[in-house]
C-alpha atoms as a PDB file:
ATOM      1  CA  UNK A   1      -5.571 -13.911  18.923  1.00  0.00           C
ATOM      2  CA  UNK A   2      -3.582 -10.698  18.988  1.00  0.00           C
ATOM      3  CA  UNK A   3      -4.771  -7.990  22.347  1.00  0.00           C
ATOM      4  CA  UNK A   4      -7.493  -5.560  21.126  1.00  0.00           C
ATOM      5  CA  UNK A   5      -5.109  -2.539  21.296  1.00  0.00           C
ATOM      6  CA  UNK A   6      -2.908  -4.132  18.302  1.00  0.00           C
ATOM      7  CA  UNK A   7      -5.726  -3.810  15.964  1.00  0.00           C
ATOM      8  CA  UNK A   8      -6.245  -0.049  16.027  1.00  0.00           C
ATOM      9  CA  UNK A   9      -2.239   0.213  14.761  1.00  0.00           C
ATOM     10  CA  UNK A  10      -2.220  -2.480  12.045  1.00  0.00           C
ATOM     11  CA  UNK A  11      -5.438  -0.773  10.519  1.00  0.00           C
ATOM     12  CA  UNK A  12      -3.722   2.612  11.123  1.00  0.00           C
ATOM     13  CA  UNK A  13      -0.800   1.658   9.444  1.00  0.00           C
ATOM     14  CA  UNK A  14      -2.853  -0.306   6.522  1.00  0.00           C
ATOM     15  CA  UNK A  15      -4.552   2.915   5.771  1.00  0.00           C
ATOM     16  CA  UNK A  16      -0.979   4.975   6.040  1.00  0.00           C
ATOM     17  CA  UNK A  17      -0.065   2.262   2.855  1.00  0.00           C
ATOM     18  CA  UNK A  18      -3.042   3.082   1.095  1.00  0.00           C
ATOM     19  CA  UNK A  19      -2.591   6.840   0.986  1.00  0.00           C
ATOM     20  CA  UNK A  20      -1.388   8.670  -1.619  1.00  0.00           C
ATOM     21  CA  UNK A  21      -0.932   7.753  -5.486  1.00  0.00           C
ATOM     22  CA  UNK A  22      -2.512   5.523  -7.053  1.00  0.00           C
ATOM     23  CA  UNK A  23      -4.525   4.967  -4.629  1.00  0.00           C
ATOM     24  CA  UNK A  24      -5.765   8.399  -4.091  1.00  0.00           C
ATOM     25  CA  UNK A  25      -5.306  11.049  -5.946  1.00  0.00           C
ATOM     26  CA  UNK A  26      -3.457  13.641  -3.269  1.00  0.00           C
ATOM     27  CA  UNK A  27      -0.746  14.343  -5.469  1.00  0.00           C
ATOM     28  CA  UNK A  28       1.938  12.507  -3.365  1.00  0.00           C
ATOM     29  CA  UNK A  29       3.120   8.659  -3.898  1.00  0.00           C
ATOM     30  CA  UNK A  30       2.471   6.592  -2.102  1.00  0.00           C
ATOM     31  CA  UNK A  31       5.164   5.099   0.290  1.00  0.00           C
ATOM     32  CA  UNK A  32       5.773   2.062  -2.148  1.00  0.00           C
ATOM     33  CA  UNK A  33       5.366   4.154  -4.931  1.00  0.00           C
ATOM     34  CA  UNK A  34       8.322   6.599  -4.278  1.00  0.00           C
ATOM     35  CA  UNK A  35      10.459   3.737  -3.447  1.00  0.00           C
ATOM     36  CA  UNK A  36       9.299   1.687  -6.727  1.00  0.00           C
ATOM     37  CA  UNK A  37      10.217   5.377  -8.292  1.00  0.00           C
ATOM     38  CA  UNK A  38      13.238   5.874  -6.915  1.00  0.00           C
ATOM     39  CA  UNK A  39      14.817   2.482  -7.658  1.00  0.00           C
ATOM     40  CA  UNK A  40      13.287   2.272 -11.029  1.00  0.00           C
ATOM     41  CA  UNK A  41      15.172   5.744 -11.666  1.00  0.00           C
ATOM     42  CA  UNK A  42      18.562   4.090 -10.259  1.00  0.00           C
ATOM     43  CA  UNK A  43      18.541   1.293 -12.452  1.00  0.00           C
ATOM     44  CA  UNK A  44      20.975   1.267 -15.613  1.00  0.00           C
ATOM     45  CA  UNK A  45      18.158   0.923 -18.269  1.00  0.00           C
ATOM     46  CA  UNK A  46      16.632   2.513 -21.079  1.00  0.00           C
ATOM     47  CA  UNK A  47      14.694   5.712 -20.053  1.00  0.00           C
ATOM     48  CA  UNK A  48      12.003   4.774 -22.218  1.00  0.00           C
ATOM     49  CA  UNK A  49      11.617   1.461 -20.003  1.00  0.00           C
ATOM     50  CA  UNK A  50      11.442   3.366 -16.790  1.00  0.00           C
ATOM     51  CA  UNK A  51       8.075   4.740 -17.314  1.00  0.00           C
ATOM     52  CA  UNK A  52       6.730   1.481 -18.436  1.00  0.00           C
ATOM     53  CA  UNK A  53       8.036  -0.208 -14.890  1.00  0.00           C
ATOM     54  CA  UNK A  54       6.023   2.515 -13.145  1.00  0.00           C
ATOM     55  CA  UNK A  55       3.396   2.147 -14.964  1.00  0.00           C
ATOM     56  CA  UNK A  56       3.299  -1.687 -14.259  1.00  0.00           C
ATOM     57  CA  UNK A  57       4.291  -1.335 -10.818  1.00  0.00           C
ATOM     58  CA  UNK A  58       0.858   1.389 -10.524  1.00  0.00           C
ATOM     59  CA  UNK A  59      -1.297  -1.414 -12.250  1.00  0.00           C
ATOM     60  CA  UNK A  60      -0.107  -3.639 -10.025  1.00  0.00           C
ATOM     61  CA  UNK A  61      -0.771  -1.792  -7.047  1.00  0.00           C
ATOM     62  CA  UNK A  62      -4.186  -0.934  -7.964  1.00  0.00           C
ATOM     63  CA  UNK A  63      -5.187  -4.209  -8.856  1.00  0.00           C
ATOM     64  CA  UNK A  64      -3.197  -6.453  -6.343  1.00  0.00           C
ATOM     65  CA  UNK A  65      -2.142  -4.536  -3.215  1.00  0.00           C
ATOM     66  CA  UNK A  66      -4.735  -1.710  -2.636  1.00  0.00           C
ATOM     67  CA  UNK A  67      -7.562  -4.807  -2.750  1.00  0.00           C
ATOM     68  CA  UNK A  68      -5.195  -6.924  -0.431  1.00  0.00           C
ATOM     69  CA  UNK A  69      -4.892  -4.372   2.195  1.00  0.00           C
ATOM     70  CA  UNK A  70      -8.902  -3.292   2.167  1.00  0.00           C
ATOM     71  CA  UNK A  71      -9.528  -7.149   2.852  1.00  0.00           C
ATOM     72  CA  UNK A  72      -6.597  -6.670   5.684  1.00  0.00           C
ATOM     73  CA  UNK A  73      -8.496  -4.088   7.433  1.00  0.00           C
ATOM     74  CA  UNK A  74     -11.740  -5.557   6.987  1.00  0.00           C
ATOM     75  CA  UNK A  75     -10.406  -8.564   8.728  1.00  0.00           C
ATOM     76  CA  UNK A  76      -8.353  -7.090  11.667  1.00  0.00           C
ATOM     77  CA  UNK A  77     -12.027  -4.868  12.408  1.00  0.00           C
ATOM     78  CA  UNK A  78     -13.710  -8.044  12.348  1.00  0.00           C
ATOM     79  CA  UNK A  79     -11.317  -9.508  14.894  1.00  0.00           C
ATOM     80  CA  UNK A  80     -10.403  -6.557  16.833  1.00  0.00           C
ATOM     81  CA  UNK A  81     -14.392  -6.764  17.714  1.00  0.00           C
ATOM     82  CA  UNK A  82     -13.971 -10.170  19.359  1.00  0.00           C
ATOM     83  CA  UNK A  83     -10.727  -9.464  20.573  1.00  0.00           C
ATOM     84  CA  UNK A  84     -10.066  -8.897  24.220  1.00  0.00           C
ATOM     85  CA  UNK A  85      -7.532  -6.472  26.136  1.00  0.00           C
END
């Protein structure tokens, strides 16, 4: 078991992930959804692909990753509570 101090950053950083769009509407991306942006913009395909990728890539994100990382933090509070320093 990780040292009770480690907790506090991974949930700090977990909830850095989450911010921004999709997963809340602050009218920033998110960190992975900039980068998803910015590649998808690089690539050599149709432009009327591009918005479909992002569009996937949001889905995704909402479905898969946002619930992924709210179980994450659940978990690391639960252990960070039995933890020791």
């Amino acid at each position: 078991m990780l040292p009770g101090f480690v907790y506090d950053k991974v949930i700090r950083d977990c909830r850095i992930l989450l911010g921004g769009v999709p997963f809340h509407a602050s009218g920033n991306d998110s960190t992975w959804l900039a980068d998803f942006r910015a590649k998808v913009e690089a690539l050599p395909i149709s432009y009327v692909m591009k918005p479909k990728l992002i569009e996937a890539a949001i889905e995704a994100m909402i479905r898969f990753v946002q619930p992924a990382y709210v179980d994450l933090i659940a978990a690391a509070g639960r252990l960070e509570a039995s933890s020791s320093t």
